[in-house]
PDB file of N, CA and C in Angstrom:
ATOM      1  N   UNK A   1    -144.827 129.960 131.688  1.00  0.00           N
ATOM      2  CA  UNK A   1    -143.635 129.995 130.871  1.00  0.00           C
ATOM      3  C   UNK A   1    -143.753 131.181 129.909  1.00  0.00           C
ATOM      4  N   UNK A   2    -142.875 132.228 129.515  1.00  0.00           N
ATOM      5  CA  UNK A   2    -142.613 133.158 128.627  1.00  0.00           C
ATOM      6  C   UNK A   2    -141.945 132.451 127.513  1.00  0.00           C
ATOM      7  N   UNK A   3    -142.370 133.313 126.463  1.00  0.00           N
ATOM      8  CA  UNK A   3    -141.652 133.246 124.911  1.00  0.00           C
ATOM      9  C   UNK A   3    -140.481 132.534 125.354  1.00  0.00           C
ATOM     10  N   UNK A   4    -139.684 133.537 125.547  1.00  0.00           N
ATOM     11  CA  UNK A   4    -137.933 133.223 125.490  1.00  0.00           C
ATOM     12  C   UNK A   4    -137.785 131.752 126.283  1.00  0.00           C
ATOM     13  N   UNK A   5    -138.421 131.388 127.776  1.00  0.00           N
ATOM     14  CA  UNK A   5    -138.238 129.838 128.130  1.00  0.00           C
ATOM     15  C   UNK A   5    -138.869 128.759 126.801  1.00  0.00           C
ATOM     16  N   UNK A   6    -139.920 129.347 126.424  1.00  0.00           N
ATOM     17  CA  UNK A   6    -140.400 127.931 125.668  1.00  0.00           C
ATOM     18  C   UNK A   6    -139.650 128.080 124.143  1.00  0.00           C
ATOM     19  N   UNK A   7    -138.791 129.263 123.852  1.00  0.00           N
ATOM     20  CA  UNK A   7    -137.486 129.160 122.871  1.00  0.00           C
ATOM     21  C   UNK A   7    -136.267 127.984 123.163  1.00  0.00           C
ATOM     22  N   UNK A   8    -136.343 128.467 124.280  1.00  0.00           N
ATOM     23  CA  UNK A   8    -135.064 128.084 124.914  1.00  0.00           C
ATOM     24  C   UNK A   8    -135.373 125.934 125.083  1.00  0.00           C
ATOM     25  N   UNK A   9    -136.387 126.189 125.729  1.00  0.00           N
ATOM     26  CA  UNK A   9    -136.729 124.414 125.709  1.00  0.00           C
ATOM     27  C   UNK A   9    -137.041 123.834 124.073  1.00  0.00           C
ATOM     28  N   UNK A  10    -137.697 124.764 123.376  1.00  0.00           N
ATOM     29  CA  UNK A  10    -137.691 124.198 121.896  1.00  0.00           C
ATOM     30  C   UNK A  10    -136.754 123.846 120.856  1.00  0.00           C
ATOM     31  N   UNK A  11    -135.719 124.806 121.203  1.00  0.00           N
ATOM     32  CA  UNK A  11    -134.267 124.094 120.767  1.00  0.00           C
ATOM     33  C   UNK A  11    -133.676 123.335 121.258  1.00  0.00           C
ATOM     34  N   UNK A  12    -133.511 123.210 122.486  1.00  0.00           N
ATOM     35  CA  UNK A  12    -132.771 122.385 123.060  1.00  0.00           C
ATOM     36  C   UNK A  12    -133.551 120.825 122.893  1.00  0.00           C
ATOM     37  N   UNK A  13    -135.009 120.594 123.117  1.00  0.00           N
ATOM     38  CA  UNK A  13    -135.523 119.522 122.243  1.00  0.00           C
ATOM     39  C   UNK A  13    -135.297 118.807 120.892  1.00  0.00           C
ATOM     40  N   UNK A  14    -135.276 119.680 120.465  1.00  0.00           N
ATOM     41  CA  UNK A  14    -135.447 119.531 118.701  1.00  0.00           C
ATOM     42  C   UNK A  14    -133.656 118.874 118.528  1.00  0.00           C
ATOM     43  N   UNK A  15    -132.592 119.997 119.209  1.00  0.00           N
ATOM     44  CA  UNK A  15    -131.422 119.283 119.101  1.00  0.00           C
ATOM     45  C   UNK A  15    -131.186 117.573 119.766  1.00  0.00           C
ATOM     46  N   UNK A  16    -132.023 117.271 120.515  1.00  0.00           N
ATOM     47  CA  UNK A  16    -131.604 116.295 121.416  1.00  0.00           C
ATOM     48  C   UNK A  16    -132.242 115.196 120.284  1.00  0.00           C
ATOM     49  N   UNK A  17    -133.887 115.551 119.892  1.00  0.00           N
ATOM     50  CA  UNK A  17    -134.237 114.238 119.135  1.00  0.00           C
ATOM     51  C   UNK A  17    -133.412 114.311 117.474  1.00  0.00           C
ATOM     52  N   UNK A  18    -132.120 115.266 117.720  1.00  0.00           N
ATOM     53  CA  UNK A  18    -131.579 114.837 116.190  1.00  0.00           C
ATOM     54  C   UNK A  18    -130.196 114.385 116.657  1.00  0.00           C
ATOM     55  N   UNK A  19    -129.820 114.146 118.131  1.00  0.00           N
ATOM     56  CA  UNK A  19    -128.398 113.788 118.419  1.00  0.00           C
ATOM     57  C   UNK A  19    -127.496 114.934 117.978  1.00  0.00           C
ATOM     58  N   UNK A  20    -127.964 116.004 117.889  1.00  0.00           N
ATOM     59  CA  UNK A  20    -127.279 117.079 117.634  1.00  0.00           C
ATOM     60  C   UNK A  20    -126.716 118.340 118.451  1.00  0.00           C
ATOM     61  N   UNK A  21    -125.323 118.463 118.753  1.00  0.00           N
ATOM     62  CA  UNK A  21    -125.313 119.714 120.044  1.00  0.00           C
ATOM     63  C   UNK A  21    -125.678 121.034 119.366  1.00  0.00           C
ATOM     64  N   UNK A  22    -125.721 122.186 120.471  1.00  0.00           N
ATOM     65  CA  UNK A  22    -125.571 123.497 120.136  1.00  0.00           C
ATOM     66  C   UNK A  22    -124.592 124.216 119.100  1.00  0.00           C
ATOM     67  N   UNK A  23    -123.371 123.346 119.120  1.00  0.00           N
ATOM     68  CA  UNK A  23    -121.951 123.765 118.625  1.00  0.00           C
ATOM     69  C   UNK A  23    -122.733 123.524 117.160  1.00  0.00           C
ATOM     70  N   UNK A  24    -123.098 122.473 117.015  1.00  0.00           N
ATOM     71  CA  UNK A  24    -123.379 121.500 115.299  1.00  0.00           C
ATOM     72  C   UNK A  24    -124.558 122.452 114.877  1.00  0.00           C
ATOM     73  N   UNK A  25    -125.277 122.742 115.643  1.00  0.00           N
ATOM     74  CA  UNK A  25    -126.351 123.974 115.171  1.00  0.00           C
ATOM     75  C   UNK A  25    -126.224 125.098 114.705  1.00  0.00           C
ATOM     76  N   UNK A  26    -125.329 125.850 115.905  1.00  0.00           N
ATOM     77  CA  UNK A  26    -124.471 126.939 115.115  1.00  0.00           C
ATOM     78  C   UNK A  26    -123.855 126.828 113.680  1.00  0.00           C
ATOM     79  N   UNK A  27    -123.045 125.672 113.556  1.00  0.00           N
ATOM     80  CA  UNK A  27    -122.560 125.620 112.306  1.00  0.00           C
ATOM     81  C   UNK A  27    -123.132 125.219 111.272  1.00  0.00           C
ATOM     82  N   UNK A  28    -123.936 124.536 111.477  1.00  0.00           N
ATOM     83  CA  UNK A  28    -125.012 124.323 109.978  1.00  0.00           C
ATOM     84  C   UNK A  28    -126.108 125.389 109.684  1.00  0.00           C
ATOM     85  N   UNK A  29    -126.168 126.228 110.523  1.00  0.00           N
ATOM     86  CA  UNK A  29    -127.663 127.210 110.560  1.00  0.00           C
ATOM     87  C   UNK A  29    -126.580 128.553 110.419  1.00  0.00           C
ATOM     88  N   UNK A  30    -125.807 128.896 110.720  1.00  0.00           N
ATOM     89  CA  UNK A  30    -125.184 130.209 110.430  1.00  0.00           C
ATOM     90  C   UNK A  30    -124.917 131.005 111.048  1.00  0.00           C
ATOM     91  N   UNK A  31    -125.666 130.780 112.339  1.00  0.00           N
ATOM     92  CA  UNK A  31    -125.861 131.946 113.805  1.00  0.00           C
ATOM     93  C   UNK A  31    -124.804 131.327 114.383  1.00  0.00           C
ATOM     94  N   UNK A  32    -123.803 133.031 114.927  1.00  0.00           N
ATOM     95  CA  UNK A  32    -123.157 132.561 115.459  1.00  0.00           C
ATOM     96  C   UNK A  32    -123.184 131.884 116.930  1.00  0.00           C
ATOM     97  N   UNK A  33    -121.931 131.227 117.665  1.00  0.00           N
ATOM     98  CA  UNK A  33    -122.169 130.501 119.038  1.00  0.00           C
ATOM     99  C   UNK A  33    -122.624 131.812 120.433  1.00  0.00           C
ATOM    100  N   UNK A  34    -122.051 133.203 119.924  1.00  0.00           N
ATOM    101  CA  UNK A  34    -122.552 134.130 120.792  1.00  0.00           C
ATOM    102  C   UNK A  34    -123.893 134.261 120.652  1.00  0.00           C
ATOM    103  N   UNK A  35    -124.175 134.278 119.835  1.00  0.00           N
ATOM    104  CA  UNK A  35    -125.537 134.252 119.420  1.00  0.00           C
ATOM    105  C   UNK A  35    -126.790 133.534 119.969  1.00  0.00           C
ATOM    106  N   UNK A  36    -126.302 132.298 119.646  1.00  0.00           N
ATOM    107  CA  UNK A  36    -127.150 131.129 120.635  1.00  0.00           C
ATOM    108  C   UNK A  36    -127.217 130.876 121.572  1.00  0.00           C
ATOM    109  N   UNK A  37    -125.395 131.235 122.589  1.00  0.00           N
ATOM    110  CA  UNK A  37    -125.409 130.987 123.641  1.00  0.00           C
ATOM    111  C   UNK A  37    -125.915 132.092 124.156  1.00  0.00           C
ATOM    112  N   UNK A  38    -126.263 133.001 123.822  1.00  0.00           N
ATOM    113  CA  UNK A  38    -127.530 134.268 124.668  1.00  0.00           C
ATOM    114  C   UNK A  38    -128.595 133.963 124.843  1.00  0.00           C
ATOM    115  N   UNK A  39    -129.298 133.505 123.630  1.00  0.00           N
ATOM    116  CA  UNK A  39    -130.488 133.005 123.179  1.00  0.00           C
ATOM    117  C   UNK A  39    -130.714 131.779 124.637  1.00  0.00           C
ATOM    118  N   UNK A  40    -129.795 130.821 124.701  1.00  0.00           N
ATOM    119  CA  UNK A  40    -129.616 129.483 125.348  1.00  0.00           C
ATOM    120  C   UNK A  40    -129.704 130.094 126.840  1.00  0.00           C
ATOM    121  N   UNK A  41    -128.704 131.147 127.060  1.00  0.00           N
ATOM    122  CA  UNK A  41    -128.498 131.249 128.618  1.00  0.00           C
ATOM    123  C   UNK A  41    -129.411 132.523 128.920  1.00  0.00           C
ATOM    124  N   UNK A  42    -130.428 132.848 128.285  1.00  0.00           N
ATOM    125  CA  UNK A  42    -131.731 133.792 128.741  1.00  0.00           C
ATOM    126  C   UNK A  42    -131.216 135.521 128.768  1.00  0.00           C
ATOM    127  N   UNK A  43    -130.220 135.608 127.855  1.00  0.00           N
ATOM    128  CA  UNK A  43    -129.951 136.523 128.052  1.00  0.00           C
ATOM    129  C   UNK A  43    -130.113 137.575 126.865  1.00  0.00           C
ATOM    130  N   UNK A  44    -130.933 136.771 125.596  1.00  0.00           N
ATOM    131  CA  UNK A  44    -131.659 137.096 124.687  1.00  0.00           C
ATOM    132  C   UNK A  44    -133.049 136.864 124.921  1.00  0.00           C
ATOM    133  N   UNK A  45    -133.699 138.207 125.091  1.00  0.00           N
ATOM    134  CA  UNK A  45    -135.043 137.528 125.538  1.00  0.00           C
ATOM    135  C   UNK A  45    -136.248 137.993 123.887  1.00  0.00           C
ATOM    136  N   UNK A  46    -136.134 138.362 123.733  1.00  0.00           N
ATOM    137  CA  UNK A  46    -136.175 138.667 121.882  1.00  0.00           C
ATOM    138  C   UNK A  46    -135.506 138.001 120.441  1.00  0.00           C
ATOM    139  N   UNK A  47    -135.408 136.881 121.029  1.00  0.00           N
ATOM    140  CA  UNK A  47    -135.205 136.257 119.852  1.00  0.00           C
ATOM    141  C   UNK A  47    -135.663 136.439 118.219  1.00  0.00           C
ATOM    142  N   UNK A  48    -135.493 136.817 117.123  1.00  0.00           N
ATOM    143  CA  UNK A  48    -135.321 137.726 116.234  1.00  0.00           C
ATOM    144  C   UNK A  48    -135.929 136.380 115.106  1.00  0.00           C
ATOM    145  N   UNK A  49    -136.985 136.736 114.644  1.00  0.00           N
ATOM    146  CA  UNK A  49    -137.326 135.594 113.817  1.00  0.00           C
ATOM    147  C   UNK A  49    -136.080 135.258 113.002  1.00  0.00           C
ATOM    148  N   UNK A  50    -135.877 136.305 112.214  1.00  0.00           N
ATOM    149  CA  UNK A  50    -134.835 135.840 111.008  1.00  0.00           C
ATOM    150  C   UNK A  50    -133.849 134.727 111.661  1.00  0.00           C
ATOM    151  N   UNK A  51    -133.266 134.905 113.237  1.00  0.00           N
ATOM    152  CA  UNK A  51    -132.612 134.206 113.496  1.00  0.00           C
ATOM    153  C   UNK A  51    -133.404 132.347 113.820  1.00  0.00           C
ATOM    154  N   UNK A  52    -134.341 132.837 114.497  1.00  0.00           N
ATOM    155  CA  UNK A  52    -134.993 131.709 114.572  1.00  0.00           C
ATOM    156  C   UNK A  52    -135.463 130.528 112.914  1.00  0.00           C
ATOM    157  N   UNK A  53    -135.313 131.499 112.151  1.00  0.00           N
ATOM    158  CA  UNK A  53    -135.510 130.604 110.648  1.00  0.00           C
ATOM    159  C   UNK A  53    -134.344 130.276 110.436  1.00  0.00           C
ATOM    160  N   UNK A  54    -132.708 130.796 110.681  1.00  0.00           N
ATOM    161  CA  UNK A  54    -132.311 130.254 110.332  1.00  0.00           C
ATOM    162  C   UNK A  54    -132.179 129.142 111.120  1.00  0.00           C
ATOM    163  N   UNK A  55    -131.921 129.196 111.911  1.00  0.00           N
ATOM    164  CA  UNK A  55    -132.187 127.710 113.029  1.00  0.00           C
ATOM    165  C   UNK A  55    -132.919 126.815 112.499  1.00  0.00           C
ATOM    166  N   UNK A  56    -134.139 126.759 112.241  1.00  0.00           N
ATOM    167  CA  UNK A  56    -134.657 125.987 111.474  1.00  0.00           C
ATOM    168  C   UNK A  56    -134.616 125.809 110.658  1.00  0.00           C
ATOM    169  N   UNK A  57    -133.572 126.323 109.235  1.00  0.00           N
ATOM    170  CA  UNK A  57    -132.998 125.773 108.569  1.00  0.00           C
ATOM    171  C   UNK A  57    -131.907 124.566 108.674  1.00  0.00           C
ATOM    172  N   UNK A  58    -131.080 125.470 109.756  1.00  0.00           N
ATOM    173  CA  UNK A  58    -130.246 123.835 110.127  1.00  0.00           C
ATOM    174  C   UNK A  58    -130.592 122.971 110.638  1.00  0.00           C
ATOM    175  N   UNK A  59    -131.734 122.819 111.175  1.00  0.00           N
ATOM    176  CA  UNK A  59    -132.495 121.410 111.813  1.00  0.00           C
ATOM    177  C   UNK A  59    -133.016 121.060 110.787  1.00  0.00           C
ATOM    178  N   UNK A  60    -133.870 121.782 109.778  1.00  0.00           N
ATOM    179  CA  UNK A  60    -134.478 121.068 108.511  1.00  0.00           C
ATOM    180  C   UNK A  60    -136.012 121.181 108.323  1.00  0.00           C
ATOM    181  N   UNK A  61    -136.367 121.875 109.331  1.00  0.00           N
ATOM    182  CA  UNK A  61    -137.482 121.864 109.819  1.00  0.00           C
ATOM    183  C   UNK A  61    -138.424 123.930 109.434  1.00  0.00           C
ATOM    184  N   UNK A  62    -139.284 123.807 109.532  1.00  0.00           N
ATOM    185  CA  UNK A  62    -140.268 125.252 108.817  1.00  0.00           C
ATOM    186  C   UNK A  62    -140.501 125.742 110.377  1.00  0.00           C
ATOM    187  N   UNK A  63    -140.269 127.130 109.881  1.00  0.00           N
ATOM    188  CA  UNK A  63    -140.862 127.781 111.175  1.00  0.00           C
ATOM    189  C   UNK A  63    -142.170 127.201 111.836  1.00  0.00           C
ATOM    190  N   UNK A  64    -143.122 126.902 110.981  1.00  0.00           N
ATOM    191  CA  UNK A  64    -144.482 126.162 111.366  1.00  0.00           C
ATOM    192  C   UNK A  64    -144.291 125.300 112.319  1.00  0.00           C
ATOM    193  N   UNK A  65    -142.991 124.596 111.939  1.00  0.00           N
ATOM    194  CA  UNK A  65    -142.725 123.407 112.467  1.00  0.00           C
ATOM    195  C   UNK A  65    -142.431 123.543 113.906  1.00  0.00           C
ATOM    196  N   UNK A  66    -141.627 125.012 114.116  1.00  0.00           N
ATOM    197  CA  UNK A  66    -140.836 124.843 115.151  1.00  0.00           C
ATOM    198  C   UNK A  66    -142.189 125.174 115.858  1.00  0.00           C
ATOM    199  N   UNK A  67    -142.946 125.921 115.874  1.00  0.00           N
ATOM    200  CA  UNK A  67    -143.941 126.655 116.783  1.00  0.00           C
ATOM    201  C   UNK A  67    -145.182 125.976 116.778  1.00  0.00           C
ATOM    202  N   UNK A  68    -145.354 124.639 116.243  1.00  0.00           N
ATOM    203  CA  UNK A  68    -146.229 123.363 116.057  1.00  0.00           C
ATOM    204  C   UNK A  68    -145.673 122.826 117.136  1.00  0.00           C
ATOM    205  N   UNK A  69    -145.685 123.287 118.294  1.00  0.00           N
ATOM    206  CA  UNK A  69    -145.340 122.816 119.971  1.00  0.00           C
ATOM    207  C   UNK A  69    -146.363 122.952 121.019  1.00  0.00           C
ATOM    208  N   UNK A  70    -146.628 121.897 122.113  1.00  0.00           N
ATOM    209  CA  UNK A  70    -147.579 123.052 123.146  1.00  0.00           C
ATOM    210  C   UNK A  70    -146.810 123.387 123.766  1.00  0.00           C
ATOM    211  N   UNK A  71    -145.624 123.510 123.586  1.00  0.00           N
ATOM    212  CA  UNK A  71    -144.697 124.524 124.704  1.00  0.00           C
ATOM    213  C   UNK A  71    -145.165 126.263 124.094  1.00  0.00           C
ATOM    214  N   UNK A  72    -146.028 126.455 123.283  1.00  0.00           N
ATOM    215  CA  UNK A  72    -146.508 127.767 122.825  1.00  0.00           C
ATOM    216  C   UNK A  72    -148.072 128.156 122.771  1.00  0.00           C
ATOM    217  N   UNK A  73    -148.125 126.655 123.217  1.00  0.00           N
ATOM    218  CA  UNK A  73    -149.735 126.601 123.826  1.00  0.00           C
ATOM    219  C   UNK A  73    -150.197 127.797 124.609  1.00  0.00           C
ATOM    220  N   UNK A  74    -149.814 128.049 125.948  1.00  0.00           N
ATOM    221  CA  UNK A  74    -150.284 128.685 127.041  1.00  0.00           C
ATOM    222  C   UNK A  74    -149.242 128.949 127.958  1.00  0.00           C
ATOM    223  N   UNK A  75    -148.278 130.554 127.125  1.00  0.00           N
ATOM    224  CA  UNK A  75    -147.542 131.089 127.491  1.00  0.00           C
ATOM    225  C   UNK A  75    -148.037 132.162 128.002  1.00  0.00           C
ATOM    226  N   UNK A  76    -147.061 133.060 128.990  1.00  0.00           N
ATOM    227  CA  UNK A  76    -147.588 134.026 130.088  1.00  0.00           C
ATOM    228  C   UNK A  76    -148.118 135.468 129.112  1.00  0.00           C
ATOM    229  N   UNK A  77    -149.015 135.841 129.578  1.00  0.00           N
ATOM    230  CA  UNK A  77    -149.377 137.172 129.429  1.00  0.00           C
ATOM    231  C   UNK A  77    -148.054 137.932 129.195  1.00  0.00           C
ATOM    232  N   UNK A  78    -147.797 138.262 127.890  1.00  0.00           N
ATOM    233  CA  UNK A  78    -146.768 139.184 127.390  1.00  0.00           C
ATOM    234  C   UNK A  78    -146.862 141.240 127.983  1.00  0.00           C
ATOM    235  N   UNK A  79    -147.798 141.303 128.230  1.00  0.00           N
ATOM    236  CA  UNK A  79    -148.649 142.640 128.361  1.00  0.00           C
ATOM    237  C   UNK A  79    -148.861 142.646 129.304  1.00  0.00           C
ATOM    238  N   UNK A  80    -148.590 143.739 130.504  1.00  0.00           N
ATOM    239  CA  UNK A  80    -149.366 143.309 132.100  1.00  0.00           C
ATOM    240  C   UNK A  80    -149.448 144.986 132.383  1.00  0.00           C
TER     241      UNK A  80
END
């Protein structure tokens, strides 16, 4: 798994154990829906911390938090 998949599964987790969609994320965190839905449909493969904090602002949760996953355990060789 690369960065951007275990982004992509870490939000979409985090929204599910708060009963929360993508739409409700966007709007409490600030990023817009183009935004996410790039991020979402792999077509952001650089996801931009600043954006990623704010995300985790609207979940409620610390960057620590978000990347306190083993979905970041034993991701692919970035460098080849």
């Amino acid at each position: 798994m690369n960065i951007s998949q275990a982004i992509i599964k870490r939000i979409e987790g985090l929204c599910q154990e708060r009963n929360m969609t993508i739409n409700a994320l966007c709007n409490i965190s600030g990023v817009t829906q183009s935004t996410v839905n790039d991020i979402m449909n792999g077509k952001t493969y650089n996801t931009g911390i600043a954006t990623i904090k704010k995300l985790c602002d609207g979940i409620g949760i610390s960057i620590l938090d978000f990347f306190d996953c083993d979905l970041f355990s034993n991701l692919e060789q970035e460098i080849k």
